[in-house]
Protein backbone atom coordinates (compact mmCIF):
# COMPACT_ATOMS: atom_id res chain seq x y z
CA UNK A 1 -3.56 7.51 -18.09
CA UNK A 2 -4.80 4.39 -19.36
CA UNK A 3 -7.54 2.67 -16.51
CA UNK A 4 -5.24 -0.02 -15.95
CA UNK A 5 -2.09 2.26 -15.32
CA UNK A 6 -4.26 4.28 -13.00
CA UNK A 7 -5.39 1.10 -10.96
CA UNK A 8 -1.19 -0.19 -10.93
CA UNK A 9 -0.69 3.28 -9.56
CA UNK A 10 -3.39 3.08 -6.65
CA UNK A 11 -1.20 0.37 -5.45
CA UNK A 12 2.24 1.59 -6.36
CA UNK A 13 1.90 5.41 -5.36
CA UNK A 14 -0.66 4.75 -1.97
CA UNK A 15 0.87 1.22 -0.81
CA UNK A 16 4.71 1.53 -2.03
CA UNK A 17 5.50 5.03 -2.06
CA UNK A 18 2.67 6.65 0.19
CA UNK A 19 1.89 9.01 -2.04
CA UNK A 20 -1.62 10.02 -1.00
CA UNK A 21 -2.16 13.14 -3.68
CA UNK A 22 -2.63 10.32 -6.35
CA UNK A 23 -5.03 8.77 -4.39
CA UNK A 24 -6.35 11.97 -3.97
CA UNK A 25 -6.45 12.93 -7.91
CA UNK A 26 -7.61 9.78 -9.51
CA UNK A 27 -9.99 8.43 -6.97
CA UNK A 28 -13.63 9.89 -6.64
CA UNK A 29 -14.47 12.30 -3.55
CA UNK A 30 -17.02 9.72 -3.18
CA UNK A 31 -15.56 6.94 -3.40
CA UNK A 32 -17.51 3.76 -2.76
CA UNK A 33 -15.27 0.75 -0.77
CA UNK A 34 -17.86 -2.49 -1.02
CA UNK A 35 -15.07 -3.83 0.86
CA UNK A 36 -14.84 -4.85 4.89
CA UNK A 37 -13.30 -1.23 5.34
CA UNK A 38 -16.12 0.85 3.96
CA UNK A 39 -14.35 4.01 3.09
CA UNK A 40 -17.12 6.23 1.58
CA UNK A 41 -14.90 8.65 0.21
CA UNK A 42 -11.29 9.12 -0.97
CA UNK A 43 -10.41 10.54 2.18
CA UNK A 44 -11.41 7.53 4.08
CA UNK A 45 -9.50 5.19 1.61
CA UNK A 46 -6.30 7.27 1.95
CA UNK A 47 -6.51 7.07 5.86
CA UNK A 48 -6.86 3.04 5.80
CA UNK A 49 -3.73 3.35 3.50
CA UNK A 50 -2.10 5.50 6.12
CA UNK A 51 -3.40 2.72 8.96
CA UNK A 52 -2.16 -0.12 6.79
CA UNK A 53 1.15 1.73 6.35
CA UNK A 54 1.81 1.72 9.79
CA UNK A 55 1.14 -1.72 10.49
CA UNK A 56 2.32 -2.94 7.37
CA UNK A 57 6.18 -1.14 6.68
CA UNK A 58 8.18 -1.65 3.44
CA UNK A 59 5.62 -2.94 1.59
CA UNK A 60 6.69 -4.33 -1.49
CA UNK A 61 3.56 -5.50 -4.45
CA UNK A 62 3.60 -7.66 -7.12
CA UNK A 63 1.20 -7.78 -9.85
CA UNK A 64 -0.20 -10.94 -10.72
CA UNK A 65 -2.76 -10.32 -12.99
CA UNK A 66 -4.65 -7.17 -14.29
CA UNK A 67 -7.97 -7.76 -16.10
CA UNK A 68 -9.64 -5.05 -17.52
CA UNK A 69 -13.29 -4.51 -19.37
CA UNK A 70 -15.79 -1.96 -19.89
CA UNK A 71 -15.06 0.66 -17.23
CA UNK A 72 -13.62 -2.40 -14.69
CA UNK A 73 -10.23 -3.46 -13.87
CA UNK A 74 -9.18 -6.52 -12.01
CA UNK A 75 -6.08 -6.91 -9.93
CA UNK A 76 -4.05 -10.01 -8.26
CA UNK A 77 -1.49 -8.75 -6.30
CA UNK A 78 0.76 -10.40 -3.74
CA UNK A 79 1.51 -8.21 -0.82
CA UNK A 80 5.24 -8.91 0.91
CA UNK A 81 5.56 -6.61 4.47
CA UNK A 82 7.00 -6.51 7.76
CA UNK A 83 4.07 -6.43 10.69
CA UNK A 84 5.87 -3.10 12.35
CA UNK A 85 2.52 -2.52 14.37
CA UNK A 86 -0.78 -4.01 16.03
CA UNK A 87 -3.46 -5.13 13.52
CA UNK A 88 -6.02 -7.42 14.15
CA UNK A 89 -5.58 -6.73 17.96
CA UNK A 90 -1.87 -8.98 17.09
CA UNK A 91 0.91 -6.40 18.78
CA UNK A 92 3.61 -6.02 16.22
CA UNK A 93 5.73 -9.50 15.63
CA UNK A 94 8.75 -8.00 13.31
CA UNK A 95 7.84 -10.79 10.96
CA UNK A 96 7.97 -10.51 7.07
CA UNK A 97 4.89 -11.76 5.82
CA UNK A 98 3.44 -12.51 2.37
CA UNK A 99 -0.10 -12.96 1.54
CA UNK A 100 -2.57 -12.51 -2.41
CA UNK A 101 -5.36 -9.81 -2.40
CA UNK A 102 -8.22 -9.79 -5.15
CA UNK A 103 -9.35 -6.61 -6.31
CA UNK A 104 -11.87 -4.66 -8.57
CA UNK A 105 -12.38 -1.19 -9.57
CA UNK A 106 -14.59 0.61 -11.13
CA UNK A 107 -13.35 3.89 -13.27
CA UNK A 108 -15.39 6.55 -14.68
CA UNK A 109 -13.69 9.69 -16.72
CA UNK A 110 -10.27 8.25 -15.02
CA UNK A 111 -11.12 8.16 -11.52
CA UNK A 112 -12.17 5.16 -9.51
CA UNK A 113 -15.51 5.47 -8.24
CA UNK A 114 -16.03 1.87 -6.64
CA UNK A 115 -13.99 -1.27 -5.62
CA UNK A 116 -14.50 -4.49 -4.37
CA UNK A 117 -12.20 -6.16 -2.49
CA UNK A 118 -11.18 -9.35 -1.04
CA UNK A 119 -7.86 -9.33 1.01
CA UNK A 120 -7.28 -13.17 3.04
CA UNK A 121 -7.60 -11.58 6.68
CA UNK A 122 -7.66 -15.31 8.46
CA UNK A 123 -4.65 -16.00 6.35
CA UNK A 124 -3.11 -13.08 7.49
CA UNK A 125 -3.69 -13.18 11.20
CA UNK A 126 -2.25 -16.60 10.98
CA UNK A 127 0.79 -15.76 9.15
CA UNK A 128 1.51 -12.91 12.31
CA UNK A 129 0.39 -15.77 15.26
CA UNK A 130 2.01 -19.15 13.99
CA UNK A 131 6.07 -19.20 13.59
């Protein structure tokens, strides 16, 4: 797999379809998350796709952009869900909401290693309060 195709499949296979063995086999065990969320490892990046699954349900992606150079890829994707549980201490509002996230990752020998992240949180919590 091509680094882009592996980074399209981080977000297909662990937010779409929930499949957490490729997370598993193309991520690093130690996995570095520069991100808010700090996973450390692959493990902890699966479980805040498992947290985000629950409070996030039929997730749907779409990819905006996809940058890649060197050993980096770059990702714009817009998120579409329905807020099925409490995040952000908000108790679940059934609403369908739709909100851009802005990511990088690193790959080395096909496995990300390190990402970067930016996803709108104050954009998000608004989306789930206003009507």
């Amino acid at each position: 797999m091509t680094n882009k195709e592996i980074v399209i499949g981080f977000f297909q296979e662990g937010y779409v379809h929930h499949n957490y063995d490729f997370l598993m086999e193309h991520m690093a065990a130690d996995y570095f998350d520069n991100s808010p969320c700090a996973a450390r490892t692959n493990q902890d990046c699966v479980n805040v796709l498992k947290n985000t699954e629950k409070a996030f349900t039929d997730m749907n992606i779409d990819i905006l952009d996809l940058i890649e150079e060197d050993n980096k890829v770059v990702i714009r994707i817009r998120f579409a869900a329905t807020h099925s549980a409490e995040v952000y201490g908000i108790p679940a509002t059934g609403k369908r909401i739709c909100f851009e996230a802005l990511e990088i990752f690193k790959l080395e020998n096909g496995l990300i290693v390190e990402s970067w992240g930016y996803w709108p949180d104050m954009q998000i919590k608004e989306l789930l309060i206003n009507d």
